[in-house]
N, C-alpha and C. Protein backbone atom coordinates (compact mmCIF):
# COMPACT_ATOMS: atom_id res chain seq x y z
N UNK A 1 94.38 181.49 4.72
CA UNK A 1 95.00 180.57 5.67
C UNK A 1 95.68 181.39 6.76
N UNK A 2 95.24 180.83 8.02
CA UNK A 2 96.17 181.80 9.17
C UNK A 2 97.60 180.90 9.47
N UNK A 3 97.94 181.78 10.48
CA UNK A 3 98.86 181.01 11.28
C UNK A 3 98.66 180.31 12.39
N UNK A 4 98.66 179.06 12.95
CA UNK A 4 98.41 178.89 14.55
C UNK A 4 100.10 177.95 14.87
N UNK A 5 99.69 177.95 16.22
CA UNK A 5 101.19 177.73 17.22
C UNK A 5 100.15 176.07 17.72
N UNK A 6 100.77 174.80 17.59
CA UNK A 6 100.29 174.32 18.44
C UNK A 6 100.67 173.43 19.58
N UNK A 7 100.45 173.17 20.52
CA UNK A 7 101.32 172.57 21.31
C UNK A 7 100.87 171.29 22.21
N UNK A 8 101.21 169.95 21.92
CA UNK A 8 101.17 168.97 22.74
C UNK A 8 101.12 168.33 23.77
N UNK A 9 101.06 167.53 24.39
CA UNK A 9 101.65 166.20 25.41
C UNK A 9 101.57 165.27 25.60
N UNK A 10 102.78 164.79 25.31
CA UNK A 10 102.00 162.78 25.06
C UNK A 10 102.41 162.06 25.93
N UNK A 11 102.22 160.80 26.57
CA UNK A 11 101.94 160.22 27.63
C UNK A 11 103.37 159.92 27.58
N UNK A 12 104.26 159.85 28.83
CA UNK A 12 105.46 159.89 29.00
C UNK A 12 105.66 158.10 28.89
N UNK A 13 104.62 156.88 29.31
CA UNK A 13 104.88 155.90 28.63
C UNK A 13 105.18 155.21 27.02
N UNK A 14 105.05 156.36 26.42
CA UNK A 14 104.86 156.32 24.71
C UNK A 14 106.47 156.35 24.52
N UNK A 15 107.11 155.14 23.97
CA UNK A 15 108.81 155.22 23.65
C UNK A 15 109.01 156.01 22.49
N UNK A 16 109.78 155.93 21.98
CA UNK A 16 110.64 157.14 21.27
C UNK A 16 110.31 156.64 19.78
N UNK A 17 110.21 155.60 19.36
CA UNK A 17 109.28 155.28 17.97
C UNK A 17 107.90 155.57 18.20
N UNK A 18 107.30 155.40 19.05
CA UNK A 18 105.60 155.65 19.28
C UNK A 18 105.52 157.28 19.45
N UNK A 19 106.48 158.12 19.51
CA UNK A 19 106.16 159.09 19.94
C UNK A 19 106.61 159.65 18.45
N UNK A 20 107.44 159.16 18.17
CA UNK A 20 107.54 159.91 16.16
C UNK A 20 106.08 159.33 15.66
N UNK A 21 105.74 158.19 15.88
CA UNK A 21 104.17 157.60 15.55
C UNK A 21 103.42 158.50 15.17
N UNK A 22 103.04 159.43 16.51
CA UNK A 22 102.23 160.13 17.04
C UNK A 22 102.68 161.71 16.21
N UNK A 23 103.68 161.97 16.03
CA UNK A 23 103.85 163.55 15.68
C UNK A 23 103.46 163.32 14.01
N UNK A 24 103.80 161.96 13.10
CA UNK A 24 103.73 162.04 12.22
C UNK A 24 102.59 162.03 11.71
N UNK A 25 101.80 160.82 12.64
CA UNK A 25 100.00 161.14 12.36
C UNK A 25 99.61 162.86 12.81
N UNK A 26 99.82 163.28 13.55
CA UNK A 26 99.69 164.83 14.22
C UNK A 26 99.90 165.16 12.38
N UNK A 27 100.99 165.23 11.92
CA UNK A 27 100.84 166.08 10.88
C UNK A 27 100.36 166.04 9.60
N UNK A 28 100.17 164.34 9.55
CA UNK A 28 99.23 163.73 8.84
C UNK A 28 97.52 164.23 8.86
N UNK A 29 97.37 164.60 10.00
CA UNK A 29 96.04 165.01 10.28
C UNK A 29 96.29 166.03 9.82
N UNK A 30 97.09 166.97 10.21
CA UNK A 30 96.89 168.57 9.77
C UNK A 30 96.84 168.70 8.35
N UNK A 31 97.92 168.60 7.24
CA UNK A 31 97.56 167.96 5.78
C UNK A 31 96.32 167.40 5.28
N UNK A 32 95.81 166.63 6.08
CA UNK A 32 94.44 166.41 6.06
C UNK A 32 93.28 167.30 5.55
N UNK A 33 93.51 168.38 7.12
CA UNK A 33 92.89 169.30 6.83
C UNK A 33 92.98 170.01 5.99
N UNK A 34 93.86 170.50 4.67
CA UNK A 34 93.99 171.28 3.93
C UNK A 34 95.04 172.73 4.97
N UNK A 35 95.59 172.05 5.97
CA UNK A 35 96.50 172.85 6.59
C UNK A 35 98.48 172.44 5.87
N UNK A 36 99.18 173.22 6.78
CA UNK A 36 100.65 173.28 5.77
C UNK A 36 101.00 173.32 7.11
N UNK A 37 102.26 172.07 7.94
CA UNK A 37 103.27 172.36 8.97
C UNK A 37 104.20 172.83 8.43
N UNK A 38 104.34 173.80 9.09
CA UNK A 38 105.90 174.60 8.81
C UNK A 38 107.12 174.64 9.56
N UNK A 39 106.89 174.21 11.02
CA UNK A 39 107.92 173.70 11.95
C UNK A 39 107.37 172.43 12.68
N UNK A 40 108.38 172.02 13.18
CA UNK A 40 108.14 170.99 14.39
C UNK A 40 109.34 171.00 15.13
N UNK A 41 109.17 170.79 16.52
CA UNK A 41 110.03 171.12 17.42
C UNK A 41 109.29 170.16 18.56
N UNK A 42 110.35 168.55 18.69
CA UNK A 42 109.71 168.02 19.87
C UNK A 42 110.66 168.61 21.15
N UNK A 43 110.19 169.25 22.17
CA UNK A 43 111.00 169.69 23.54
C UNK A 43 111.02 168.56 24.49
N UNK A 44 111.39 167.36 24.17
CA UNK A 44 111.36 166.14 25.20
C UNK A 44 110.62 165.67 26.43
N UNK A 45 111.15 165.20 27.27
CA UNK A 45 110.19 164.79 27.97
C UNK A 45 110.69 166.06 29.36
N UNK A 46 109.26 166.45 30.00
CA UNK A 46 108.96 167.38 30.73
C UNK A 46 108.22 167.09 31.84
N UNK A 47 108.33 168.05 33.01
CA UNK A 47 107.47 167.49 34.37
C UNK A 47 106.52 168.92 33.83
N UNK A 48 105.38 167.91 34.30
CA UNK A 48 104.21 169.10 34.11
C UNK A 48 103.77 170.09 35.33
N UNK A 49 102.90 171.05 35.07
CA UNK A 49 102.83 171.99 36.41
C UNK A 49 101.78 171.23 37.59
N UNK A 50 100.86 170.42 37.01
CA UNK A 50 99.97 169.81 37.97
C UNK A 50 99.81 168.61 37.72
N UNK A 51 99.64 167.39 38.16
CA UNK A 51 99.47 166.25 37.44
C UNK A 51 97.73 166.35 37.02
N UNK A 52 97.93 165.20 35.68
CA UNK A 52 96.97 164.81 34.92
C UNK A 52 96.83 163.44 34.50
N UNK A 53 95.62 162.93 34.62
CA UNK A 53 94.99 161.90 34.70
C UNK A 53 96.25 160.76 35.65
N UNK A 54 96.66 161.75 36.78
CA UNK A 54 97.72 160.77 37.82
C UNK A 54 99.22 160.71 36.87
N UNK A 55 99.40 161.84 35.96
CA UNK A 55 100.45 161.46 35.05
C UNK A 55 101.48 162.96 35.81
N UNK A 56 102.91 162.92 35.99
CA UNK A 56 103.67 164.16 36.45
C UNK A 56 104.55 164.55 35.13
N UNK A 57 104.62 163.70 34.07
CA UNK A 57 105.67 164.48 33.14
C UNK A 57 104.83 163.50 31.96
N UNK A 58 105.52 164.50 30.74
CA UNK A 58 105.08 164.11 29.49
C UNK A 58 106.16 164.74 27.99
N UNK A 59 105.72 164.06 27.32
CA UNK A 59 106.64 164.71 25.99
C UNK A 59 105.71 165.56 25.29
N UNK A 60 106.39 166.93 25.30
CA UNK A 60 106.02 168.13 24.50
C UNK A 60 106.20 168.11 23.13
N UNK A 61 105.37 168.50 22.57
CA UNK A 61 105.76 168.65 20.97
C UNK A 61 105.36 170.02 20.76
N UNK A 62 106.08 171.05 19.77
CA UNK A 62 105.52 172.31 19.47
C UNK A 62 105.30 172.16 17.71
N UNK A 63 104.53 172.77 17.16
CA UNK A 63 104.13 173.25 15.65
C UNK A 63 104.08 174.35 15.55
N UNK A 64 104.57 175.10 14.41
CA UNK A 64 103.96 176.10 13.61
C UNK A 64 103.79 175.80 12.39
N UNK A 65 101.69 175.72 12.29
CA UNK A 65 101.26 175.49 11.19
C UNK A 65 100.11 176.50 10.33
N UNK A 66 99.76 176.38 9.68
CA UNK A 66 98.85 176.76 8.60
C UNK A 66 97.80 176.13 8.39
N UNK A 67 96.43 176.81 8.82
CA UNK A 67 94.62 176.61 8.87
C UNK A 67 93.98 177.11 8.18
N UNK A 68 92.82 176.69 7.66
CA UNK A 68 92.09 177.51 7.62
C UNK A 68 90.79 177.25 8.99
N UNK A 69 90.29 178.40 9.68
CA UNK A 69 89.26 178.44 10.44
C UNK A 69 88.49 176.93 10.72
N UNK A 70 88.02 176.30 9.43
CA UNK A 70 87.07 175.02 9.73
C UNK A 70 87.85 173.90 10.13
N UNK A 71 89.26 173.97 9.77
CA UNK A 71 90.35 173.38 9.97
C UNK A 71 90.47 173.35 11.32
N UNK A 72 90.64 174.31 12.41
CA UNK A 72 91.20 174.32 13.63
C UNK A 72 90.13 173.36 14.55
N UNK A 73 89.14 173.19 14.26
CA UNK A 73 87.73 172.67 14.76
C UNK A 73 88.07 170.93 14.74
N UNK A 74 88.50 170.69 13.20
CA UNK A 74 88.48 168.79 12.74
C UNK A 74 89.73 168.55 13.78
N UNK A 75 91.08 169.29 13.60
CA UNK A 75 92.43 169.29 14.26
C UNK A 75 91.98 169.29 15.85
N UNK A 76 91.69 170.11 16.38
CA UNK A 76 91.42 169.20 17.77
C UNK A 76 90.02 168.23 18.51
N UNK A 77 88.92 168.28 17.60
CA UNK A 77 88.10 166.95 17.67
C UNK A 77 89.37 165.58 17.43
N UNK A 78 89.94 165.73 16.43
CA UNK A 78 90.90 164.42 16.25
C UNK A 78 92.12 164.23 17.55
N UNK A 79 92.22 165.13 18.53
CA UNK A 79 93.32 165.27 19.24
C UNK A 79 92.51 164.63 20.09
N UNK A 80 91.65 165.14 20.16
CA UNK A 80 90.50 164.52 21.67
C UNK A 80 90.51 162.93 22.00
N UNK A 81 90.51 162.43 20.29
CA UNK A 81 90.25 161.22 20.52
C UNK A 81 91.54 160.23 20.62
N UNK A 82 92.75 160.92 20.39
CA UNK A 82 93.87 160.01 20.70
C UNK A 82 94.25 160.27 22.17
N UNK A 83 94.29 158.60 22.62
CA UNK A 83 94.53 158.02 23.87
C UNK A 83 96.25 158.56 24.36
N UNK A 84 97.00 158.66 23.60
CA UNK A 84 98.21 158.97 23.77
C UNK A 84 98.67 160.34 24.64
N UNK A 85 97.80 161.23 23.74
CA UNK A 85 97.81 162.68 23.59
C UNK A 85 96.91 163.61 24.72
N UNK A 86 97.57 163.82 26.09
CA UNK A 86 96.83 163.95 27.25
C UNK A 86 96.62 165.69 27.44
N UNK A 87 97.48 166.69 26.93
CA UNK A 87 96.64 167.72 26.12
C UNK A 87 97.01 168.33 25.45
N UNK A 88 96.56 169.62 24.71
CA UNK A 88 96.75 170.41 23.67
C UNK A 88 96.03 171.63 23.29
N UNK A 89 96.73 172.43 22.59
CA UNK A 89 96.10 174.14 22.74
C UNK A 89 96.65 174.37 21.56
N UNK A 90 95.40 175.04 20.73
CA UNK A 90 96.15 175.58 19.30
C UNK A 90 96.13 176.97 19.63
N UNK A 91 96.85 177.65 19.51
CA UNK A 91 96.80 179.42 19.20
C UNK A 91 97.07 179.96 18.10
N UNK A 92 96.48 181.22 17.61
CA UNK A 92 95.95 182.16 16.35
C UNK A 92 97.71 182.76 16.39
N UNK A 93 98.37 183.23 15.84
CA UNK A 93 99.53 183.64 15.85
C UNK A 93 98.96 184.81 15.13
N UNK A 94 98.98 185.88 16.44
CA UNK A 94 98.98 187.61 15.43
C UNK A 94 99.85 188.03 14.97
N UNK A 95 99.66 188.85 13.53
CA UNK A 95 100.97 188.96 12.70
C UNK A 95 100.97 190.28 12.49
């Protein structure tokens, strides 16, 4: 199992219960995978560097979790498909 860093953004219309919604399925999925969250850290709501899909700010969420390889693949196919979740980047954490 590695380490990865991953990091969020969810649609700044999503209120503050929809947005725990969203982190808890997030880690629901990862468990899923046979992955382990080990942090969570939501950084609130943020103006982004360029707008996206006409959107200027969004709520950040950060993880540090636990993959294995086939794992990192299901974890963002499933990100793709939530409407909420406008983007996201997993990174390998070198140790």
């Amino acid at each position: 199992m590695r380490d990865y860093e991953l990091t969020y953004i969810v649609h700044p219309q999503v209120d503050r219960e929809g947005l725990e919604a969203i982190v808890e399925e997030v880690n629901a999925l990862v468990e899923s995978t046979g992955g382990v969250v080990h942090k969570v850290e939501p950084w609130g709501l943020r103006r982004l560097a360029y707008p996206i899909q006409k959107v200027r700010e969004g709520h950040y969420v950060f993880l540090r979790l636990g993959l294995e390889s086939g794992g990192v693949a299901e974890v963002e196919r499933a990100l793709k498909l939530k409407e909420p979740v406008i983007r996201h980047l997993i990174v390998r954490v070198e140790e």
